[in-house]
C-alpha atoms as a PDB file:
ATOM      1  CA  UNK A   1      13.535  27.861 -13.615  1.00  0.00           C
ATOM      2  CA  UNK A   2      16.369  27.768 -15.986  1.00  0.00           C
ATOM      3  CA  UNK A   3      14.952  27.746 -19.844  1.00  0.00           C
ATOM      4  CA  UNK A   4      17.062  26.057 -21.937  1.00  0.00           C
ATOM      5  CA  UNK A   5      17.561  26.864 -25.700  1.00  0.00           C
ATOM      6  CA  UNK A   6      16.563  23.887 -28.211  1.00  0.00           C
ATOM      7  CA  UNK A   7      18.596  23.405 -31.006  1.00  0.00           C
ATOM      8  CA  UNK A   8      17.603  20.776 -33.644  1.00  0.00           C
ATOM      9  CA  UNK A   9      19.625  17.901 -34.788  1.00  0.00           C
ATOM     10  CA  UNK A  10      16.982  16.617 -36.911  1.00  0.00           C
ATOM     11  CA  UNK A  11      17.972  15.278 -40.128  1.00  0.00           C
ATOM     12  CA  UNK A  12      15.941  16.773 -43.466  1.00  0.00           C
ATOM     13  CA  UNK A  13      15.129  15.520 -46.763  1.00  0.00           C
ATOM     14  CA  UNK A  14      13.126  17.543 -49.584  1.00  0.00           C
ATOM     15  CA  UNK A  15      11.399  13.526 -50.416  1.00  0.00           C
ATOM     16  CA  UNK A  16      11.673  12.272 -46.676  1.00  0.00           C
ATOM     17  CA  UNK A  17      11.230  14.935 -44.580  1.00  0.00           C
ATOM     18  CA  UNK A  18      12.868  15.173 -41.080  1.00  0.00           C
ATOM     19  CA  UNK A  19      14.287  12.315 -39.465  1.00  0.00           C
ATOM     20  CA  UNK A  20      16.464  11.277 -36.543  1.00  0.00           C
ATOM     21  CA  UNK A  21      19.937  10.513 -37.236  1.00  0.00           C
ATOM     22  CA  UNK A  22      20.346   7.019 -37.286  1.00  0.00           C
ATOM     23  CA  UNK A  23      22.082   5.107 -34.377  1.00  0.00           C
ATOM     24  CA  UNK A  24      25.767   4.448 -33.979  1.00  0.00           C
ATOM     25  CA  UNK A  25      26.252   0.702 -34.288  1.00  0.00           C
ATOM     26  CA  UNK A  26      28.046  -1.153 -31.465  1.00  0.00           C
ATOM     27  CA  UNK A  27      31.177  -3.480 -32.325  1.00  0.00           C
ATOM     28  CA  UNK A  28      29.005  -6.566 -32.270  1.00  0.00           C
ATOM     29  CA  UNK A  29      26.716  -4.844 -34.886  1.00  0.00           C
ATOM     30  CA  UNK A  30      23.495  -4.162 -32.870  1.00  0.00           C
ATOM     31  CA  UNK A  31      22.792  -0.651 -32.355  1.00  0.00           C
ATOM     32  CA  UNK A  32      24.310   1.442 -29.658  1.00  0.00           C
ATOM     33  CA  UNK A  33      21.671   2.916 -26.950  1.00  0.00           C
ATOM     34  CA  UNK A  34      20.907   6.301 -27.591  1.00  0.00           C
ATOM     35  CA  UNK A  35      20.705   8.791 -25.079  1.00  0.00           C
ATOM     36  CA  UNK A  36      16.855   8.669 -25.645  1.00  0.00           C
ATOM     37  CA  UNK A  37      16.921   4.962 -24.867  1.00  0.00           C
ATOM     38  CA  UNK A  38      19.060   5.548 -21.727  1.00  0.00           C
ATOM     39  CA  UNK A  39      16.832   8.076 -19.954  1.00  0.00           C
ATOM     40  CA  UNK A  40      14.129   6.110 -20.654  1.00  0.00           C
ATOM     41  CA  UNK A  41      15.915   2.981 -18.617  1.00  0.00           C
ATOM     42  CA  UNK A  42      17.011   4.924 -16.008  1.00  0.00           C
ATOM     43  CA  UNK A  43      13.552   6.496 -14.759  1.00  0.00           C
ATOM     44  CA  UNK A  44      11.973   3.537 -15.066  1.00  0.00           C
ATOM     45  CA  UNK A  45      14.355   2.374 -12.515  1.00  0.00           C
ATOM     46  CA  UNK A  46      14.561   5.236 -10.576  1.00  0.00           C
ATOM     47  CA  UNK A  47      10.376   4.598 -10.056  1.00  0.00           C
ATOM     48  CA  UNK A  48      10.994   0.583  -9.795  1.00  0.00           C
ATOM     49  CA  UNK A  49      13.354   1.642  -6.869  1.00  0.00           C
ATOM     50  CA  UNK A  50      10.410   4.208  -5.380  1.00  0.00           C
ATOM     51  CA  UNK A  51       7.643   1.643  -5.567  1.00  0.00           C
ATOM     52  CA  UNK A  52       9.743  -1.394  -4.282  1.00  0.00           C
ATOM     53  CA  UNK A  53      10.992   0.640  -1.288  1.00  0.00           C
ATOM     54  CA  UNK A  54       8.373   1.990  -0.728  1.00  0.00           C
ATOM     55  CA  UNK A  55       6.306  -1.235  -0.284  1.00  0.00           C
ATOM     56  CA  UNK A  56       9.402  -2.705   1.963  1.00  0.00           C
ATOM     57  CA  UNK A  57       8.699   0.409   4.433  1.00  0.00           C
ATOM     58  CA  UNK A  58       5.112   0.003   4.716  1.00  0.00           C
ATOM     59  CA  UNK A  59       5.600  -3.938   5.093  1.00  0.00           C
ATOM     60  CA  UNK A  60       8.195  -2.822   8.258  1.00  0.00           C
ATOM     61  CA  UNK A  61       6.156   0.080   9.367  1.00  0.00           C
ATOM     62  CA  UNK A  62       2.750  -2.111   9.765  1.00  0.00           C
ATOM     63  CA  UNK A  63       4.797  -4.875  11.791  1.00  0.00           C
ATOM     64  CA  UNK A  64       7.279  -2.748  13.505  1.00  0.00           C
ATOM     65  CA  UNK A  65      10.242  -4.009  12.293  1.00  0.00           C
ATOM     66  CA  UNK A  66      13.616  -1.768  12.886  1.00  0.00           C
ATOM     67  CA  UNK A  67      14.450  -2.151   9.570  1.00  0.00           C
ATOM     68  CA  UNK A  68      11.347   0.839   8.521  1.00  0.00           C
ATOM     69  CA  UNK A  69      14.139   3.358   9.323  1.00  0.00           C
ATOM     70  CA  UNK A  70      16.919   1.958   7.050  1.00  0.00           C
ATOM     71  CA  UNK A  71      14.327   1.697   4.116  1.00  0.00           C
ATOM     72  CA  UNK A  72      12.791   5.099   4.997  1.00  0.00           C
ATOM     73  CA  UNK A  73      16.599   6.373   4.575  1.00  0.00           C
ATOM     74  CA  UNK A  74      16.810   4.748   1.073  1.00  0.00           C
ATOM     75  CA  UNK A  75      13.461   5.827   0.178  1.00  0.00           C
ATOM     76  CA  UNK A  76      14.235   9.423   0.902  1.00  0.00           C
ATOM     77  CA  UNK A  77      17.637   8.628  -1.360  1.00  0.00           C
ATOM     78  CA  UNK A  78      15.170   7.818  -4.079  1.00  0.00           C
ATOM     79  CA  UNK A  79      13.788  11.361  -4.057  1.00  0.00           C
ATOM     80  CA  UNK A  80      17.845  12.760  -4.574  1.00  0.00           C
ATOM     81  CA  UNK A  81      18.244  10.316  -7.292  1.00  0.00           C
ATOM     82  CA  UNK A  82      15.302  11.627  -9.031  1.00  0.00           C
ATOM     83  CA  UNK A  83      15.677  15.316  -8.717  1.00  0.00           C
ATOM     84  CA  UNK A  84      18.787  14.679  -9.788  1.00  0.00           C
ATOM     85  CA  UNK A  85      17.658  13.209 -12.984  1.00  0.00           C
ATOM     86  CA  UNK A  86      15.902  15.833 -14.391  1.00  0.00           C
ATOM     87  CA  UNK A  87      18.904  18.077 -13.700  1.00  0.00           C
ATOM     88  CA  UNK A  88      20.706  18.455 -16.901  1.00  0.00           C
ATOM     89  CA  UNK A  89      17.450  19.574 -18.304  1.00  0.00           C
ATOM     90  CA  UNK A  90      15.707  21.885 -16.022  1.00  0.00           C
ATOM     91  CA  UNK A  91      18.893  23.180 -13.517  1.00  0.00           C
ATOM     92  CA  UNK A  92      19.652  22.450 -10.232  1.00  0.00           C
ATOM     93  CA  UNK A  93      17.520  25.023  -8.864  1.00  0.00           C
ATOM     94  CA  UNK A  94      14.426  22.757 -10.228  1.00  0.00           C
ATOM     95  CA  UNK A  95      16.237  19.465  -9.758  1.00  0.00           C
ATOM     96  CA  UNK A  96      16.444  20.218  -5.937  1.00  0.00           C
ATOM     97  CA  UNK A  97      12.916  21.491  -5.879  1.00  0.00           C
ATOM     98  CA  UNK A  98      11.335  18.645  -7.334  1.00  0.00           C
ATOM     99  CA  UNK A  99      13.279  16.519  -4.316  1.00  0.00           C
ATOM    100  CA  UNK A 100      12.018  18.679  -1.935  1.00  0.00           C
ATOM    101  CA  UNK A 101       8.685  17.982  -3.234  1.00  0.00           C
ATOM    102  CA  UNK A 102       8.914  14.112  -3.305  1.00  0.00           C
ATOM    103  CA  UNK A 103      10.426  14.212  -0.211  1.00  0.00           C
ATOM    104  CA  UNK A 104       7.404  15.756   1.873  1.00  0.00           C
ATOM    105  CA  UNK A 105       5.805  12.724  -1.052  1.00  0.00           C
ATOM    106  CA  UNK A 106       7.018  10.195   1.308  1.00  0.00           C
ATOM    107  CA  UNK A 107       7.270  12.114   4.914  1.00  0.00           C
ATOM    108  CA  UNK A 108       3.281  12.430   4.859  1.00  0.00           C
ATOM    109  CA  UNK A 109       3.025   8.520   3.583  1.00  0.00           C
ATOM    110  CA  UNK A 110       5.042   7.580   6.570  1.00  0.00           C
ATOM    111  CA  UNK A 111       2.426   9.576   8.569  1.00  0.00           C
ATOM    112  CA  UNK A 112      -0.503   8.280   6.880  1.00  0.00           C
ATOM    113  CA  UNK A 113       0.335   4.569   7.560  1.00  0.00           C
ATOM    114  CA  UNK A 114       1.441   5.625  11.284  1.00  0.00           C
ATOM    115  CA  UNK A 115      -2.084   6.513  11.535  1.00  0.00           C
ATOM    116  CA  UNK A 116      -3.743   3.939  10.062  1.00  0.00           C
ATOM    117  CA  UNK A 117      -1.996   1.428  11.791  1.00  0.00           C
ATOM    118  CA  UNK A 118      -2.967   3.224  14.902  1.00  0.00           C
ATOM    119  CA  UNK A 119      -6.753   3.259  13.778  1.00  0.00           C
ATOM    120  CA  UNK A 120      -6.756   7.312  13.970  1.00  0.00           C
ATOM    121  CA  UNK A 121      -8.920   8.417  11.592  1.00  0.00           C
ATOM    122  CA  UNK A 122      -8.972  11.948  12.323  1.00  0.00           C
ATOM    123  CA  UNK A 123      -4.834  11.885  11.389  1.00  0.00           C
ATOM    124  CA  UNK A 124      -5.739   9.481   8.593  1.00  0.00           C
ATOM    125  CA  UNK A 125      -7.757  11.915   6.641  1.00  0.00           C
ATOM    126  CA  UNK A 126      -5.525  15.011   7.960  1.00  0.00           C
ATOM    127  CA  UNK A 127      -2.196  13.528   6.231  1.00  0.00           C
ATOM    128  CA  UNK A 128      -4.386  12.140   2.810  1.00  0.00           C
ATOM    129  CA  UNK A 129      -5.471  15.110   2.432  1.00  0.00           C
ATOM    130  CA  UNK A 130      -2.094  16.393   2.928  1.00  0.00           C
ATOM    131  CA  UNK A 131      -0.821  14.289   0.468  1.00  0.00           C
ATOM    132  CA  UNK A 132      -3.342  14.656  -2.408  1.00  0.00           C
ATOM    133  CA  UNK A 133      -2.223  18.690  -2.062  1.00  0.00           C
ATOM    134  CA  UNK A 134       1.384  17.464  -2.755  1.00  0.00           C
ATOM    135  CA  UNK A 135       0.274  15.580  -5.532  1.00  0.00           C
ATOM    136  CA  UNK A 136      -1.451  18.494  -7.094  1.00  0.00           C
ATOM    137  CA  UNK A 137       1.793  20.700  -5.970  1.00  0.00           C
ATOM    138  CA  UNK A 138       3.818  18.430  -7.850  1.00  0.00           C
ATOM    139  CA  UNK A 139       2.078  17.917 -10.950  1.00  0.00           C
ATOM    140  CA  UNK A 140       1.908  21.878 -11.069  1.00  0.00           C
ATOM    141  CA  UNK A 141       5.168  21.941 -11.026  1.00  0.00           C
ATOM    142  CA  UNK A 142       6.423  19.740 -13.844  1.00  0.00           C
ATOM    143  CA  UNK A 143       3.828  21.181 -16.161  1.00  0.00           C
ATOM    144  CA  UNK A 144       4.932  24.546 -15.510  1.00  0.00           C
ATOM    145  CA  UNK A 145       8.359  22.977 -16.975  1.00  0.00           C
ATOM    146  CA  UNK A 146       7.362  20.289 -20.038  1.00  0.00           C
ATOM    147  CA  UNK A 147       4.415  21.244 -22.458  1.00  0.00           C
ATOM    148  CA  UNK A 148       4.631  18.075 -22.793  1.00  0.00           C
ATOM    149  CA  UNK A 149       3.332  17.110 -19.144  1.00  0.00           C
ATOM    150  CA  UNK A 150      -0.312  18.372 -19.544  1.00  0.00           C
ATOM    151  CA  UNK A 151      -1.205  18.742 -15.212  1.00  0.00           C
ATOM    152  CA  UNK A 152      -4.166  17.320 -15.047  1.00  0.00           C
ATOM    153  CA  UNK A 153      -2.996  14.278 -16.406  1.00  0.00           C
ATOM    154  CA  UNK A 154      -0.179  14.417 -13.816  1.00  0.00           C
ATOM    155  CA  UNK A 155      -2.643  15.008 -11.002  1.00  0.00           C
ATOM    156  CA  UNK A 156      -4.731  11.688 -11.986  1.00  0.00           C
ATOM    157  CA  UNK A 157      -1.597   9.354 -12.483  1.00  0.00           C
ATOM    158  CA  UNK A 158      -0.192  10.582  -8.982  1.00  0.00           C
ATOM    159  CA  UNK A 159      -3.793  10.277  -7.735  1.00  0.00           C
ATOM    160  CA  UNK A 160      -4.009   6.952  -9.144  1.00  0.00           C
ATOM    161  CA  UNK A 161       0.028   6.138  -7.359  1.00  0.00           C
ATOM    162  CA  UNK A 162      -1.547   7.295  -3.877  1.00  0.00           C
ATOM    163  CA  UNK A 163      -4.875   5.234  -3.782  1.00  0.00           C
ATOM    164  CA  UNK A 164      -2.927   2.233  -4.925  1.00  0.00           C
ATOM    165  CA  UNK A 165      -0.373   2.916  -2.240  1.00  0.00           C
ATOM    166  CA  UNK A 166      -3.304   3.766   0.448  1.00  0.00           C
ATOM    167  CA  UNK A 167      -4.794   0.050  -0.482  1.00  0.00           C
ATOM    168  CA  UNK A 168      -1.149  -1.432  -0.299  1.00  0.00           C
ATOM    169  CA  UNK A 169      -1.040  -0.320   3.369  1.00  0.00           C
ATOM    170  CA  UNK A 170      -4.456  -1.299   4.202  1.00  0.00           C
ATOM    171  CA  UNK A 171      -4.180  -4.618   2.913  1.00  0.00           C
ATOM    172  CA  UNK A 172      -1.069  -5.441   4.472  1.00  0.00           C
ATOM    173  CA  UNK A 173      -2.179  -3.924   7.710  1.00  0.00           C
ATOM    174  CA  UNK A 174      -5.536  -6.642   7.271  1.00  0.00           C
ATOM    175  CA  UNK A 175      -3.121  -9.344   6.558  1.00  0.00           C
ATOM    176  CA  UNK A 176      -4.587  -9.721   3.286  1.00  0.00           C
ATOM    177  CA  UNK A 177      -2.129 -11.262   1.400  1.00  0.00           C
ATOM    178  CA  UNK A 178      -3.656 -12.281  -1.861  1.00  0.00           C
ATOM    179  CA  UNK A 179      -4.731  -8.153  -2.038  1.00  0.00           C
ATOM    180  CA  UNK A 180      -1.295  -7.350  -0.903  1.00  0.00           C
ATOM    181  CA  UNK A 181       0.254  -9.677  -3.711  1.00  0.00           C
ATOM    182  CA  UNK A 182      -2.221  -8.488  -6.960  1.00  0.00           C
ATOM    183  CA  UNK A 183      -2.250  -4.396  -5.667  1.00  0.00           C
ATOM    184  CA  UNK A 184       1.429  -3.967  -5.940  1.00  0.00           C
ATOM    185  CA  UNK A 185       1.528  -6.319  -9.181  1.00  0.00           C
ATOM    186  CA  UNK A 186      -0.731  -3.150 -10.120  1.00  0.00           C
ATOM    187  CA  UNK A 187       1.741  -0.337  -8.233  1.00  0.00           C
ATOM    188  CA  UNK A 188       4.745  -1.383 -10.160  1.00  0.00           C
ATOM    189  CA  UNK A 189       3.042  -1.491 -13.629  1.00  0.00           C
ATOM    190  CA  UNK A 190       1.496   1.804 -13.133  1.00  0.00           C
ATOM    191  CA  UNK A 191       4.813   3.387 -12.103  1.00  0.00           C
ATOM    192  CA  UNK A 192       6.471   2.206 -15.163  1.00  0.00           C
ATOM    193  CA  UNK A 193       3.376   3.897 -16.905  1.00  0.00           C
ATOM    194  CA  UNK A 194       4.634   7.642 -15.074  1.00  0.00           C
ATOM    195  CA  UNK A 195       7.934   6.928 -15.801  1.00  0.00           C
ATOM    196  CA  UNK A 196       7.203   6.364 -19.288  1.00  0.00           C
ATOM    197  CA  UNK A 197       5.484   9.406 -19.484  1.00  0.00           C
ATOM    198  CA  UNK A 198       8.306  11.535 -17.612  1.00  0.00           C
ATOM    199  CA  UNK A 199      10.809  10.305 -19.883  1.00  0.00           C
ATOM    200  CA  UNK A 200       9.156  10.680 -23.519  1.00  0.00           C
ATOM    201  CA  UNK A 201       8.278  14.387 -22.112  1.00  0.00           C
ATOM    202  CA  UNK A 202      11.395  15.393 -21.597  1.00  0.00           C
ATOM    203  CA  UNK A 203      13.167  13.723 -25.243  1.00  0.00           C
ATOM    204  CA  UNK A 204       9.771  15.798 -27.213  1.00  0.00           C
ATOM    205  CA  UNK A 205      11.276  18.508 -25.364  1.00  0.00           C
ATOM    206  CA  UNK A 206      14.727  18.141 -25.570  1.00  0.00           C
ATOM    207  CA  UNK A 207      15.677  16.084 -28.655  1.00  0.00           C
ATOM    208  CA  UNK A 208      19.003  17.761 -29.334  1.00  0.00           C
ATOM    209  CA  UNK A 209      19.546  16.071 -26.064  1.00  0.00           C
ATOM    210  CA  UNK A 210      18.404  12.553 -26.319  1.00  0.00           C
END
């Protein structure tokens, strides 16, 4: 993985300390976004975008609608967009991994609600436990990149992801629609929570960056 060298841009006083420098002001007078403010946007939409298709493939997976395929295809774009997020700070080589690694993320979902919809146990457990080891394989691998990632707090939000996700299937799949409704209230709000957490990683890490 390619190691980047951090330079400070930290502004120092002898009375103040160290301080950011302040923000550029627009022409309107509010203050500009920084770049800290940006990346912070953008990964919570890159995760808004993996929850929300996510949840529009398992609602056309469980009821066979054609459109699972076209939604599986933007899901799987999701995965690009966010390896290709974390490019300019880790390489490409890492970038692409990470992809790789959300991808098989989303291949073994697609099997575990094939499975459940079919009532096969045996392949239910098979691809969960399938997909916890990609959780854990994923979490290893952004902690082995950001000190700021600690992995086994990575392994119990992407725990937390998949057992939400496992009960948005299920209740969709028992036509419960009031569980349906309040577990993916609770989806999106806890993928804000790992974007959050991806994002103020990598500006403690990188602030001559952000």
């Amino acid at each position: 993985m390619k190691k980047l060298l951090v330079v400070s841009t930290l502004v120092c006083s002898p009375i103040i300390g160290c301080s950011p420098p302040a923000p550029s002001v627009s022409a309107s007078g509010t203050p500009a976004p920084t770049a800290g403010m940006t990346l912070h946007d953008n990964m919570r939409r890159l995760w808004a975008d993996h929850v929300v298709w996510t949840r529009q493939y398992i609602v056309a997976a469980t009821t066979d609608d054609p459109s699972a395929n076209v939604a599986l295809a933007r899901l799987m774009r999701n995965q690009e967009d966010i390896g290709n997020a974390v490019k300019p700070f880790y390489g490409d080589a890492a970038g692409a991994k990470l992809t790789d690694l959300l991808k098989q993320h989303i291949s073994v979902a697609g099997e575990l609600v094939t499975a459940a919809k079919a009532g096969d146990q045996a392949k239910q457990a098979d691809a969960d436990k399938r997909w916890h080891d990609n959780a854990a394989e994923i979490a290893t691998f952004l902690s082995s990149a950001n000190p700021n990632w600690p992995r086994e707090t990575l392994v119990g939000m992407l725990n937390n992801h998949l057992a939400l996700t496992t009960k948005e299937a299920v209740a969709r799949l028992q036509k419960n629609w009031a569980d349906d409704q309040s577990i993916f209230d609770n989806i999106y709000t806890q993928a804000m929570e790992m974007a959050d957490a991806l994002s103020s990683g990598i500006i403690k890490q990188f602030p001559e960056k952000v």
